[in-house]
PDB file of N, CA and C in Angstrom:
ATOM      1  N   UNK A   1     -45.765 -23.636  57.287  1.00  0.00           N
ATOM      2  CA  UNK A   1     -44.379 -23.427  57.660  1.00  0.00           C
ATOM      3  C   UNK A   1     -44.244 -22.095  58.389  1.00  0.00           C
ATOM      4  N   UNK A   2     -42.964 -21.881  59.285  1.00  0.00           N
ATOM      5  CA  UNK A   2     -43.163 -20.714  59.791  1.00  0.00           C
ATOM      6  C   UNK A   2     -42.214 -19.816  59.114  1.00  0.00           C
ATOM      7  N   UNK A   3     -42.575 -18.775  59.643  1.00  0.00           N
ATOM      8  CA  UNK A   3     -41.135 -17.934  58.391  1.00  0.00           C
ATOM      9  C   UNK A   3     -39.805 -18.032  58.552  1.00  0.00           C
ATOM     10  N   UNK A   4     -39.794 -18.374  59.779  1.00  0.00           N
ATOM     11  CA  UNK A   4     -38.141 -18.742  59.917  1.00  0.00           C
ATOM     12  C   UNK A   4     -37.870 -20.240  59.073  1.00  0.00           C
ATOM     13  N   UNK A   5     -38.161 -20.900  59.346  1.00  0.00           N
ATOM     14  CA  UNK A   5     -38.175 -21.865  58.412  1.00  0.00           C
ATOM     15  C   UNK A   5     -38.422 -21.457  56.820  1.00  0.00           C
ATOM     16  N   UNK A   6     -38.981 -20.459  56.407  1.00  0.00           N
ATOM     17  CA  UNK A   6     -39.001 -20.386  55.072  1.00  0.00           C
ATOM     18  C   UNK A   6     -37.621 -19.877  54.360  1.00  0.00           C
ATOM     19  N   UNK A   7     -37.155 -18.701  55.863  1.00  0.00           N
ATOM     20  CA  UNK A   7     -35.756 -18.147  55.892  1.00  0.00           C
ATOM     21  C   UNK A   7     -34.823 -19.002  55.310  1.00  0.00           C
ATOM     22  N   UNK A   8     -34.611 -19.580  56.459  1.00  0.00           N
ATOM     23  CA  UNK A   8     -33.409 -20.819  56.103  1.00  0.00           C
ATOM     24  C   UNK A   8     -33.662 -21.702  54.587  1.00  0.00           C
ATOM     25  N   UNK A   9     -35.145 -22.267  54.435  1.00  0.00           N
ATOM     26  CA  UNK A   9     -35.034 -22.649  53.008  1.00  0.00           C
ATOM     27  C   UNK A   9     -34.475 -21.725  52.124  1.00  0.00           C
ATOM     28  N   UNK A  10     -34.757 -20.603  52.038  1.00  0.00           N
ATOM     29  CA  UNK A  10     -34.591 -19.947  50.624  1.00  0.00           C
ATOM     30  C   UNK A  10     -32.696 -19.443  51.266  1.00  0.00           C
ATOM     31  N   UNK A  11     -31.939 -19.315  51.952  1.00  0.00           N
ATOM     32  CA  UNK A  11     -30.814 -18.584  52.213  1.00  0.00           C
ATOM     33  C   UNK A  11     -30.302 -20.307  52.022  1.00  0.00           C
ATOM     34  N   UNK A  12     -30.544 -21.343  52.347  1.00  0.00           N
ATOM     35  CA  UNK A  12     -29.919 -22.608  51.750  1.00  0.00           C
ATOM     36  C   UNK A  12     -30.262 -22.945  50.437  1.00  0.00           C
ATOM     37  N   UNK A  13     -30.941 -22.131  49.690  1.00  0.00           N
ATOM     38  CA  UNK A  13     -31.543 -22.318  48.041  1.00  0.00           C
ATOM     39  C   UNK A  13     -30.515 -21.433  47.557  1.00  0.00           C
ATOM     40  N   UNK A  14     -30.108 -20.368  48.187  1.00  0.00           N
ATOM     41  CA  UNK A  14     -29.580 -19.060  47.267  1.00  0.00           C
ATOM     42  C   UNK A  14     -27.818 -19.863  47.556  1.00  0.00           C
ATOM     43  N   UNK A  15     -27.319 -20.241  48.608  1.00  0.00           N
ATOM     44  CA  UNK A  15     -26.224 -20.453  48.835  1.00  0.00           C
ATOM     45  C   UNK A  15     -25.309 -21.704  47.590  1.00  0.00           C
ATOM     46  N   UNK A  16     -26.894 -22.277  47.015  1.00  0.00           N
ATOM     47  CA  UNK A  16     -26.422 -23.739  46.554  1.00  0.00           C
ATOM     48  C   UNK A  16     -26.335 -23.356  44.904  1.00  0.00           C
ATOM     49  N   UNK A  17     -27.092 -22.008  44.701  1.00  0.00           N
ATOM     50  CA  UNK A  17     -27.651 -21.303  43.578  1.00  0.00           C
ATOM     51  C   UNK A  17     -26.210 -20.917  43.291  1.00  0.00           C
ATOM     52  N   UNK A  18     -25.458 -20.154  44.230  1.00  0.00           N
ATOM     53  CA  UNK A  18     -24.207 -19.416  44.067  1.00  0.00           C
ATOM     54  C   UNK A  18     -22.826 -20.667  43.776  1.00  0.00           C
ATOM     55  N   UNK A  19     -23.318 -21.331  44.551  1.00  0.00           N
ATOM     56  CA  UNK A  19     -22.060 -22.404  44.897  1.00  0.00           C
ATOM     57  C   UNK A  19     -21.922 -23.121  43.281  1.00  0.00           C
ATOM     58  N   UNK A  20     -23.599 -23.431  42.111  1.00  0.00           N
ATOM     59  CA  UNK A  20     -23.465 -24.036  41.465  1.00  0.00           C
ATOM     60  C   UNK A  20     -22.643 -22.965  40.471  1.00  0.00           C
ATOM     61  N   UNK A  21     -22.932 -21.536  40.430  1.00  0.00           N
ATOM     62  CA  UNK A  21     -22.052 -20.264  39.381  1.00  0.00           C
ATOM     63  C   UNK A  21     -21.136 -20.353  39.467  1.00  0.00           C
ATOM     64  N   UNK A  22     -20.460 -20.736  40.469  1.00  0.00           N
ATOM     65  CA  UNK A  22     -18.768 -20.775  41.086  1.00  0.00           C
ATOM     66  C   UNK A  22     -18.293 -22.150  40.040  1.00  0.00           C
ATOM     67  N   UNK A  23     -18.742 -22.918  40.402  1.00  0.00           N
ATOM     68  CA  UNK A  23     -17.911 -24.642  39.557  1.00  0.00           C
ATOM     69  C   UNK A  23     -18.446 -24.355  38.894  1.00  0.00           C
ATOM     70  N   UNK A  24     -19.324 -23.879  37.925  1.00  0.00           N
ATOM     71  CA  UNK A  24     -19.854 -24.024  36.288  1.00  0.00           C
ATOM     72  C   UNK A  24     -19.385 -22.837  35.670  1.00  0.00           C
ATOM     73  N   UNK A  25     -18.273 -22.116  36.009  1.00  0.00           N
ATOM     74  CA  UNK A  25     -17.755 -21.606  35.704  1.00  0.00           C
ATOM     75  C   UNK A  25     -17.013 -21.942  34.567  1.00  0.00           C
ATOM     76  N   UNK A  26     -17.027 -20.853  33.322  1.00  0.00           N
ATOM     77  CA  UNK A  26     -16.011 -21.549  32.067  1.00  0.00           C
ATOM     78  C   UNK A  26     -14.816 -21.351  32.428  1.00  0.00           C
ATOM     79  N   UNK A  27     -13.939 -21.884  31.678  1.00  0.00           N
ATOM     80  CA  UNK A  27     -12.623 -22.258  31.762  1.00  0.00           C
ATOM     81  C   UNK A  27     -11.759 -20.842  31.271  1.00  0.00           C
ATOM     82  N   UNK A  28     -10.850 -20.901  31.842  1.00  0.00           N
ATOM     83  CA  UNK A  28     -10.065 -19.095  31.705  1.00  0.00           C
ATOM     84  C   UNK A  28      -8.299 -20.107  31.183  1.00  0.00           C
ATOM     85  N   UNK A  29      -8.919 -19.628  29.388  1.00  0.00           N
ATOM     86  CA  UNK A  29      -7.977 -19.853  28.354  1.00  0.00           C
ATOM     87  C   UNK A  29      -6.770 -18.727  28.681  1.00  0.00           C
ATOM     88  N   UNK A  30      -6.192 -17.929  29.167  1.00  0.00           N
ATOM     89  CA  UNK A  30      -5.829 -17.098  29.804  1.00  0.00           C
ATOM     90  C   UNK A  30      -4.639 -17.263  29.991  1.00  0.00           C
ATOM     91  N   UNK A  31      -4.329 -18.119  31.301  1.00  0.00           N
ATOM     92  CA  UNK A  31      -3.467 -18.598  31.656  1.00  0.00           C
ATOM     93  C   UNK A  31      -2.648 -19.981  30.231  1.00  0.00           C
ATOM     94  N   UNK A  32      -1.610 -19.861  30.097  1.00  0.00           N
ATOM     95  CA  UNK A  32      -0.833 -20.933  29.409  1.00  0.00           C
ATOM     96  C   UNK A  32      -1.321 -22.668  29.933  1.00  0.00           C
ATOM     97  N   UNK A  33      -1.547 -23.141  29.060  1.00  0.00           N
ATOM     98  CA  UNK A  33      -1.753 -24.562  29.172  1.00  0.00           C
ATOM     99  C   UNK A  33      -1.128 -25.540  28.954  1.00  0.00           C
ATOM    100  N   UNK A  34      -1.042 -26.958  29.693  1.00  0.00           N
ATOM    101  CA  UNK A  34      -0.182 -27.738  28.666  1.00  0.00           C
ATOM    102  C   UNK A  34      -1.002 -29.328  29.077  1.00  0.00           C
ATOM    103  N   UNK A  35      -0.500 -29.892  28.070  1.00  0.00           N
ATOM    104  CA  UNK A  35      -0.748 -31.441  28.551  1.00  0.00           C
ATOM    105  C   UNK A  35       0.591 -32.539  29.117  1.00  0.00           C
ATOM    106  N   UNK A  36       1.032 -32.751  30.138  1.00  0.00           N
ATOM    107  CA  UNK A  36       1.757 -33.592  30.283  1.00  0.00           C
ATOM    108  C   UNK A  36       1.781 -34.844  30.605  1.00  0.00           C
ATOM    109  N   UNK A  37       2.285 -35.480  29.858  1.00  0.00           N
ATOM    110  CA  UNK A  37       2.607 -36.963  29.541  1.00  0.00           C
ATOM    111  C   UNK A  37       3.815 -37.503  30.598  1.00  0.00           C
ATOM    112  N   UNK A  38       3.891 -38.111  31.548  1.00  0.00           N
ATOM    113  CA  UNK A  38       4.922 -38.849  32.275  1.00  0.00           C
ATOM    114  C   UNK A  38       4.679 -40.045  32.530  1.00  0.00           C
ATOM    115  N   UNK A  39       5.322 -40.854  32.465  1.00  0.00           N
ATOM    116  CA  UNK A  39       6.324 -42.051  32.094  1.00  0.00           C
ATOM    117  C   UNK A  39       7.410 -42.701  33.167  1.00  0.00           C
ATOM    118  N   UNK A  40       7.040 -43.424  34.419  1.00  0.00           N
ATOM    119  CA  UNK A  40       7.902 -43.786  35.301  1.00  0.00           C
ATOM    120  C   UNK A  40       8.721 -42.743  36.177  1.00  0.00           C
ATOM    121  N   UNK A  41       7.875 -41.573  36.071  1.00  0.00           N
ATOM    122  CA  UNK A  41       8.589 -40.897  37.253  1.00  0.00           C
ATOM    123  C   UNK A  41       9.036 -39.499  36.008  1.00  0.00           C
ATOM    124  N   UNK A  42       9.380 -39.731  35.242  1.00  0.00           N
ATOM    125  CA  UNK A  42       9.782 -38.921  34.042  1.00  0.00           C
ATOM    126  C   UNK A  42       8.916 -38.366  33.071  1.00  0.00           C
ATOM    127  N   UNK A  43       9.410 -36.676  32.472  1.00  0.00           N
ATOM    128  CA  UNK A  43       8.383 -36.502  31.517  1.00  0.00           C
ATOM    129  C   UNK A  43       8.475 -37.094  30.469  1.00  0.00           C
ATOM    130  N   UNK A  44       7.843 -37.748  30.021  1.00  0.00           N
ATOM    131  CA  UNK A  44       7.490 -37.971  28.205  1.00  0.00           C
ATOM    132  C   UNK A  44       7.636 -36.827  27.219  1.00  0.00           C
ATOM    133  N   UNK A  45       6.674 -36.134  27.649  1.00  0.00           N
ATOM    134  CA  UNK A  45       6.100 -34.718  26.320  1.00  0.00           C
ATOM    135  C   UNK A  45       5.340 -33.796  27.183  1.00  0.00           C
ATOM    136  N   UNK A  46       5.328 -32.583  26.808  1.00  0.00           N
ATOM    137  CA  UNK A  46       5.096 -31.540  27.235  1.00  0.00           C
ATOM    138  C   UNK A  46       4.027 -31.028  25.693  1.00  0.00           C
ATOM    139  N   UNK A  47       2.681 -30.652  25.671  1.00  0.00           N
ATOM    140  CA  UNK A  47       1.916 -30.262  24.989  1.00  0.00           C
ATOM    141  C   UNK A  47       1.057 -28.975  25.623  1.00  0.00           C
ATOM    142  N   UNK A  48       1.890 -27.753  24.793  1.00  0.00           N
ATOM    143  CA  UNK A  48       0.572 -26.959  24.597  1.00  0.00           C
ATOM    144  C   UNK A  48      -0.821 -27.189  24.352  1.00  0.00           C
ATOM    145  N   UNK A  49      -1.300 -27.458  25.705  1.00  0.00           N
ATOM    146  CA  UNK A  49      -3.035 -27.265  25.155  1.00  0.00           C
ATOM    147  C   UNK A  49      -3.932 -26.031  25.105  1.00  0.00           C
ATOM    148  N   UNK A  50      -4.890 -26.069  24.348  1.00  0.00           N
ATOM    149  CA  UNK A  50      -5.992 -25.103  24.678  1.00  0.00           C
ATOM    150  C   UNK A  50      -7.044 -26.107  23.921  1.00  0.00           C
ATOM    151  N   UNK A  51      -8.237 -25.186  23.222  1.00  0.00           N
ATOM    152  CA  UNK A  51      -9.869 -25.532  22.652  1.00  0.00           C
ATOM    153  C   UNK A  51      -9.078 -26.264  21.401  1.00  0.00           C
ATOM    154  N   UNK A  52      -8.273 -25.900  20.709  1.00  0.00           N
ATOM    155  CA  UNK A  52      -8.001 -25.776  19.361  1.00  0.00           C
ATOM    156  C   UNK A  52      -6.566 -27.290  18.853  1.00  0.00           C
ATOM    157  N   UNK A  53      -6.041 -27.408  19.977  1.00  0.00           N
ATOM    158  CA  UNK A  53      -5.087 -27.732  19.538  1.00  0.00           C
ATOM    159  C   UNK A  53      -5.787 -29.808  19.662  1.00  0.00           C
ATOM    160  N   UNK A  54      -5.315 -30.539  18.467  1.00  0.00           N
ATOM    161  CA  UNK A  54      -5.436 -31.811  17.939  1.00  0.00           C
ATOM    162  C   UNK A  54      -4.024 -32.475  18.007  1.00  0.00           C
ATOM    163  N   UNK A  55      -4.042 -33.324  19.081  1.00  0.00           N
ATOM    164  CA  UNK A  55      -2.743 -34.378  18.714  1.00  0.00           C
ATOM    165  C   UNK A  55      -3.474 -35.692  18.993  1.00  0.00           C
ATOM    166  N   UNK A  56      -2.860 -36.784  18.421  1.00  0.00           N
ATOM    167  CA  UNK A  56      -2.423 -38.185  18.541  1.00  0.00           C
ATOM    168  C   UNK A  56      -1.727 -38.536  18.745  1.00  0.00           C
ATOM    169  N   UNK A  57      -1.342 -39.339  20.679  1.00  0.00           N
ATOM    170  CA  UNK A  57      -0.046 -39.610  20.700  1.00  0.00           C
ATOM    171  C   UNK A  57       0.277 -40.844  21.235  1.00  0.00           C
ATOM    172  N   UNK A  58       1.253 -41.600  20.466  1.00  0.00           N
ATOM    173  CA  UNK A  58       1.000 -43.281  20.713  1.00  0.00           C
ATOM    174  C   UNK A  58       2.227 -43.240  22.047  1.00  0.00           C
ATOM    175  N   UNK A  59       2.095 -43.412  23.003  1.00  0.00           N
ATOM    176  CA  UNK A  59       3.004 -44.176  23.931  1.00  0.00           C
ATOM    177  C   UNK A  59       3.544 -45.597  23.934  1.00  0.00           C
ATOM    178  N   UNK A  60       4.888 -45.735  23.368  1.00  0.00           N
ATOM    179  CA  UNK A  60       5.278 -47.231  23.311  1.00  0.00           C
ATOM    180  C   UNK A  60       6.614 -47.396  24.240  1.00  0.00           C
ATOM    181  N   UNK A  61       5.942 -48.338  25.528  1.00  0.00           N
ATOM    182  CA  UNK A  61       7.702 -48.336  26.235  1.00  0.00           C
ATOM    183  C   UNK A  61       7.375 -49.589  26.016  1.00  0.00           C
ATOM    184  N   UNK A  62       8.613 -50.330  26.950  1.00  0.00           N
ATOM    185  CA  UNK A  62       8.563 -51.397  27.792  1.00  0.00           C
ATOM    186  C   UNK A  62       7.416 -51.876  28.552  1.00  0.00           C
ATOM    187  N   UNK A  63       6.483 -51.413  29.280  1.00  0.00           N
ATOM    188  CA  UNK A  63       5.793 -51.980  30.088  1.00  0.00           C
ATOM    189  C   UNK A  63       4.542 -51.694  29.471  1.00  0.00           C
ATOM    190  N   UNK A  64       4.504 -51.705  27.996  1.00  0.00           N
ATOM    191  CA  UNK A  64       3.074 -51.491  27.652  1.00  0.00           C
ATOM    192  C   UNK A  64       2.627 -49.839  26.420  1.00  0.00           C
ATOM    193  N   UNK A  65       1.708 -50.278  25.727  1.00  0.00           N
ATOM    194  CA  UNK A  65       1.713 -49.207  24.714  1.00  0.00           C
ATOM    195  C   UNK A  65      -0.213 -48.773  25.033  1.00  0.00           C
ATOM    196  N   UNK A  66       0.157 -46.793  25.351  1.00  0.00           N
ATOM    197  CA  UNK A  66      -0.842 -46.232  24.715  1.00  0.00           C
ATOM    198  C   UNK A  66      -1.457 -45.382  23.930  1.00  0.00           C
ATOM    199  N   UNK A  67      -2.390 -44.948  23.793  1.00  0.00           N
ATOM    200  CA  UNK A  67      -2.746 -44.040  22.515  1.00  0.00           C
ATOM    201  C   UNK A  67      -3.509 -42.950  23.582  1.00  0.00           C
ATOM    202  N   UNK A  68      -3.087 -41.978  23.069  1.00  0.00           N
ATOM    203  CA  UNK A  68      -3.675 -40.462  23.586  1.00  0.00           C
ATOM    204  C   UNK A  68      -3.932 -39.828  22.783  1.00  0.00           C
ATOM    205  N   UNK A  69      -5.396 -38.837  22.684  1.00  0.00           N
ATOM    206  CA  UNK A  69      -5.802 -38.306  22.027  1.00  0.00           C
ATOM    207  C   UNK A  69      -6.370 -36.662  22.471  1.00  0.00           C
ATOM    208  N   UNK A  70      -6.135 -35.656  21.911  1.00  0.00           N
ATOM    209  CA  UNK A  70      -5.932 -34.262  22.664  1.00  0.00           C
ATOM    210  C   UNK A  70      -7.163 -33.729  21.521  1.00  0.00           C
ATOM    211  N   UNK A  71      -8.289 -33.357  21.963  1.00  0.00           N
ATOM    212  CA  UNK A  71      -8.893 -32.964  20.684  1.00  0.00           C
ATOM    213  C   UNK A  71     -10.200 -32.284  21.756  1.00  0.00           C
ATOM    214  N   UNK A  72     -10.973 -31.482  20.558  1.00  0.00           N
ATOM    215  CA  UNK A  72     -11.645 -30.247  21.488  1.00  0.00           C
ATOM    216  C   UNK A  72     -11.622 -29.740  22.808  1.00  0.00           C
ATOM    217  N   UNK A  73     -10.491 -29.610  23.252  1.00  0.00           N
ATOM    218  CA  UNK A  73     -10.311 -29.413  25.154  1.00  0.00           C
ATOM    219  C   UNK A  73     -10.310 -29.810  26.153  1.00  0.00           C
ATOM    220  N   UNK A  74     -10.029 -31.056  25.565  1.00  0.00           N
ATOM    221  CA  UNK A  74     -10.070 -32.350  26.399  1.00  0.00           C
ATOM    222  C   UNK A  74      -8.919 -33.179  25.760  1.00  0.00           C
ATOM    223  N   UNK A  75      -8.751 -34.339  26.884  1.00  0.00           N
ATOM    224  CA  UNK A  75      -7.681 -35.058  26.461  1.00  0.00           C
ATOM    225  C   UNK A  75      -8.308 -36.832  26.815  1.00  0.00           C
ATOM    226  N   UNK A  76      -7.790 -37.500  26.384  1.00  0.00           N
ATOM    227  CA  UNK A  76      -8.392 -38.965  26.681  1.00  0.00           C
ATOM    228  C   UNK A  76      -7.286 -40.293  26.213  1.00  0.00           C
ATOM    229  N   UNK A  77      -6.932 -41.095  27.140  1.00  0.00           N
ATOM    230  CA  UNK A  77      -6.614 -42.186  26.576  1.00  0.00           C
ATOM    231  C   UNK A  77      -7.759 -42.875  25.898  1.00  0.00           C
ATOM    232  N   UNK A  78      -7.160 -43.416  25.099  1.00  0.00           N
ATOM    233  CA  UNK A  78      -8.192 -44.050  23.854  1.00  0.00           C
ATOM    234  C   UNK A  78      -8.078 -45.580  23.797  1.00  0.00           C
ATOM    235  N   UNK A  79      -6.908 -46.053  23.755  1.00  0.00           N
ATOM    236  CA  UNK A  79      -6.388 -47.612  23.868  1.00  0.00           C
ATOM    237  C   UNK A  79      -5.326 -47.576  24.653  1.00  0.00           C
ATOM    238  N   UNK A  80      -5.371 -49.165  25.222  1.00  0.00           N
ATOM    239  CA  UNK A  80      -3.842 -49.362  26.409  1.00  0.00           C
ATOM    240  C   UNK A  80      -4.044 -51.312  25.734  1.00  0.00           C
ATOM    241  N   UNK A  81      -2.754 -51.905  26.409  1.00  0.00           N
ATOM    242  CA  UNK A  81      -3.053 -53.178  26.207  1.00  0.00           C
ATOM    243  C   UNK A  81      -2.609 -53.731  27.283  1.00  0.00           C
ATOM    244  N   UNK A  82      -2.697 -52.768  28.773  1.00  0.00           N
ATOM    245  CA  UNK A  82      -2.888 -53.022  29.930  1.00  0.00           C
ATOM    246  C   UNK A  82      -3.693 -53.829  30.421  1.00  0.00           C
ATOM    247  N   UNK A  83      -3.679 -54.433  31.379  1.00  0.00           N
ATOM    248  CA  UNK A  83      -4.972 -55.662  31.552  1.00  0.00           C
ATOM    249  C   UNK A  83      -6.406 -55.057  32.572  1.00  0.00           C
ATOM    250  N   UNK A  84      -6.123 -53.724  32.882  1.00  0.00           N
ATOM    251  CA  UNK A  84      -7.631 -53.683  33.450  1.00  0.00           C
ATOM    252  C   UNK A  84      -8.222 -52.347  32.832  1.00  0.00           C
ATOM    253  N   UNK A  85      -7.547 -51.689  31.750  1.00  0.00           N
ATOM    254  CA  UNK A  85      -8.311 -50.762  31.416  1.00  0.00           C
ATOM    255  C   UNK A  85      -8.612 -49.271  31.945  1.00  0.00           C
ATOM    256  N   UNK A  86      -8.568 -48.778  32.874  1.00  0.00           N
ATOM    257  CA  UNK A  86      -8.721 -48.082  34.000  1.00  0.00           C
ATOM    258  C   UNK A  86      -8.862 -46.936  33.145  1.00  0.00           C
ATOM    259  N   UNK A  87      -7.578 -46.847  32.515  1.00  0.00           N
ATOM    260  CA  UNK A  87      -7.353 -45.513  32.342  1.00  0.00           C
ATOM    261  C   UNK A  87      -8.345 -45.004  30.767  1.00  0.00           C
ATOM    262  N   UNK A  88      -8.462 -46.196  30.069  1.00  0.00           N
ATOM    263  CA  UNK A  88      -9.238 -46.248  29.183  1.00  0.00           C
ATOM    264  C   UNK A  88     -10.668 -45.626  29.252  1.00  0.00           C
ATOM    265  N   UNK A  89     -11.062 -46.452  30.626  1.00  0.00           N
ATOM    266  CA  UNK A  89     -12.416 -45.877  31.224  1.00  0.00           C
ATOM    267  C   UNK A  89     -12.460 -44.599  31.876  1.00  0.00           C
ATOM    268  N   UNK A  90     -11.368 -43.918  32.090  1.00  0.00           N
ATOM    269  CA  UNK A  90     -11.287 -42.505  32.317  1.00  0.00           C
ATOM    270  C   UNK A  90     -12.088 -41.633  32.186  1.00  0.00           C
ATOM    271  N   UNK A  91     -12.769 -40.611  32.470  1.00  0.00           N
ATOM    272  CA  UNK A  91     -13.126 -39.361  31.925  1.00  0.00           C
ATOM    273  C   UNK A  91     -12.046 -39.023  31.044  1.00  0.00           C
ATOM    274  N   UNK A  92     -12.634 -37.851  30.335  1.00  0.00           N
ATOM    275  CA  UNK A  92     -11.427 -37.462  29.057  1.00  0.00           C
ATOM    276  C   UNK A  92     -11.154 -36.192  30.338  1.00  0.00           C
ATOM    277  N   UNK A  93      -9.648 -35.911  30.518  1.00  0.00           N
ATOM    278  CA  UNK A  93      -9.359 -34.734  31.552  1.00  0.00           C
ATOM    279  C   UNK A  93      -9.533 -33.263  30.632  1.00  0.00           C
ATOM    280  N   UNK A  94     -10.283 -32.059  31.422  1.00  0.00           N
ATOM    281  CA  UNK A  94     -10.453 -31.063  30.152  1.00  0.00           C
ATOM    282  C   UNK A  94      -9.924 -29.891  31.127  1.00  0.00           C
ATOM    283  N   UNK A  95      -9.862 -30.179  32.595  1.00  0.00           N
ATOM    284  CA  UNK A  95      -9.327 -28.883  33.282  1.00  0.00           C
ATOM    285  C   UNK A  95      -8.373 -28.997  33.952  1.00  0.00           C
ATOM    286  N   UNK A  96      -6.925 -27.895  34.441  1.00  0.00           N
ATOM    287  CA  UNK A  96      -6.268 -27.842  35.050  1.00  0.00           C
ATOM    288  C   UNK A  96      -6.328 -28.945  36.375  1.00  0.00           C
ATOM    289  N   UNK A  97      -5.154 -29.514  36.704  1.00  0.00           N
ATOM    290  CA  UNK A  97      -5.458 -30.241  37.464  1.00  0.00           C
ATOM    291  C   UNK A  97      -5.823 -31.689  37.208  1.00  0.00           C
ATOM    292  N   UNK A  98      -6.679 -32.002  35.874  1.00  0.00           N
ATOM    293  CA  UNK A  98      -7.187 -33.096  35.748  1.00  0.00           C
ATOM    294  C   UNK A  98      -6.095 -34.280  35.327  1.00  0.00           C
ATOM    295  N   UNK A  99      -6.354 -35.144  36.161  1.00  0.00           N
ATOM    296  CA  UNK A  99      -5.245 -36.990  35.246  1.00  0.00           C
ATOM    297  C   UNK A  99      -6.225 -37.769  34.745  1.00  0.00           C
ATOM    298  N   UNK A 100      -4.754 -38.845  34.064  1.00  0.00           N
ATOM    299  CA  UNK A 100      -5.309 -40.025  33.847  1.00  0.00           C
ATOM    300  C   UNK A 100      -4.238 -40.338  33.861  1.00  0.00           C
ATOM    301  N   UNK A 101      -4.357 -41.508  34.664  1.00  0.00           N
ATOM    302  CA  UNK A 101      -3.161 -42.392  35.529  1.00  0.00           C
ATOM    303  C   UNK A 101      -3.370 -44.025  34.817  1.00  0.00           C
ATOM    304  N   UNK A 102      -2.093 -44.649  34.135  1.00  0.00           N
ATOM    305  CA  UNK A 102      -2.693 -46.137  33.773  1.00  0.00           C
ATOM    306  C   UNK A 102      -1.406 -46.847  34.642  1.00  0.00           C
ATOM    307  N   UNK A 103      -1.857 -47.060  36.071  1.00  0.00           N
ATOM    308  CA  UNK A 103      -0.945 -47.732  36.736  1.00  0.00           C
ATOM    309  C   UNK A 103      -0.023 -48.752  36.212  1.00  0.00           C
ATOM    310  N   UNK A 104      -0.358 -49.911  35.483  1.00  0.00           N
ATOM    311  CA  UNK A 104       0.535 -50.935  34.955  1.00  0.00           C
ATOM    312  C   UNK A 104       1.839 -50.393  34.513  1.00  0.00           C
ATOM    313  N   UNK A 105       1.214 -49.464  33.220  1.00  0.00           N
ATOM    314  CA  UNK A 105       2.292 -48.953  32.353  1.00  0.00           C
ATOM    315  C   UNK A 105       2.987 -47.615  32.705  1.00  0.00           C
ATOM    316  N   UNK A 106       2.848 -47.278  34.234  1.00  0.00           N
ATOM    317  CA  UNK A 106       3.404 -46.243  34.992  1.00  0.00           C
ATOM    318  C   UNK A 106       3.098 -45.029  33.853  1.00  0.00           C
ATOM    319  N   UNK A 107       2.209 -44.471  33.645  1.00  0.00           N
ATOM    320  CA  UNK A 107       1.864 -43.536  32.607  1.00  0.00           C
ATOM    321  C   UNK A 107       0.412 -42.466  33.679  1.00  0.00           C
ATOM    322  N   UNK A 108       1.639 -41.204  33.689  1.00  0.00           N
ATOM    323  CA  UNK A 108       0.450 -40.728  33.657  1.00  0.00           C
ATOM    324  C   UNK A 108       0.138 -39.406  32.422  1.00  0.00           C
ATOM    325  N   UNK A 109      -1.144 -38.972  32.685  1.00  0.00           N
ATOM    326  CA  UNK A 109      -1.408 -37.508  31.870  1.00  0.00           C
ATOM    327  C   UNK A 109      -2.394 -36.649  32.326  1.00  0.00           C
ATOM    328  N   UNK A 110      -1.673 -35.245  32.584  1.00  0.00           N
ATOM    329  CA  UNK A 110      -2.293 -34.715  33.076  1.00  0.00           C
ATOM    330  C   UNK A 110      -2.357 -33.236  32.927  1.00  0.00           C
ATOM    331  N   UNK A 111      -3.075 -32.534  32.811  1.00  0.00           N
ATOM    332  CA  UNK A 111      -3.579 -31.012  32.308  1.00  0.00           C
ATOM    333  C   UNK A 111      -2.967 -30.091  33.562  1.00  0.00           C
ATOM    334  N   UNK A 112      -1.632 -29.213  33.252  1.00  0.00           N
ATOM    335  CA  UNK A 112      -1.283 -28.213  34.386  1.00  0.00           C
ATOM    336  C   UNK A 112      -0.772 -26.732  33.358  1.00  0.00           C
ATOM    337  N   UNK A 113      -0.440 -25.817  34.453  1.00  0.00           N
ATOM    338  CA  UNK A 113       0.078 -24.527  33.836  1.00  0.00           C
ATOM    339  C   UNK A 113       1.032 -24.321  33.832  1.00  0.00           C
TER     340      UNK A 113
END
């Protein structure tokens, strides 16, 4: 190889090195947290989250019932009796920003500040 070429390998090794410190970054408890629950356009519930905080929360409207579960820093629908599941199959959301959307039952939830 020539050295310029070794250049560019290692300055595209170090860039990807940095880029991975940046997103694997822990989470900055810091800022106020919450979990919100909305419901056809509307809020449901408003939940303080952080690491610590444990709820169970059953959603029952009209267009369908689910179960949410808020437990080690993360959040997750758990059951729906929606017909495709979606939201079930979710990731559990654990950072700012993160949803879970169960289209049928116009439900969403989602982690903001």
């Amino acid at each position: 190889m020539k050295k310029k070429e070794i250049i560019i390998i290692l300055l595209i090794a170090l860039i990807a090195f940095i880029a991975i410190l940046i997103t694997n970054q822990k989470k900055d408890y810091s800022a106020e947290q919450y979990v919100v629950i909305t419901i056809d356009k509307e809020m449901y519930k408003k939940i303080p989250f952080d690491v610590d905080t444990y709820e169970e929360i059953a959603v029952h409207t009209d267009l369908g019932n689910n179960t949410i579960i808020i437990n080690n820093g993360s959040v997750d629908v758990v059951d729906a009796d929606c017909p495709d599941f979606v939201c079930v199959n979710t990731k559990p959301a654990a950072q700012v920003g993160d949803m879970i959307v169960c289209l049928p039952h116009r439900l969403i939830v989602e982690i903001s500040e």
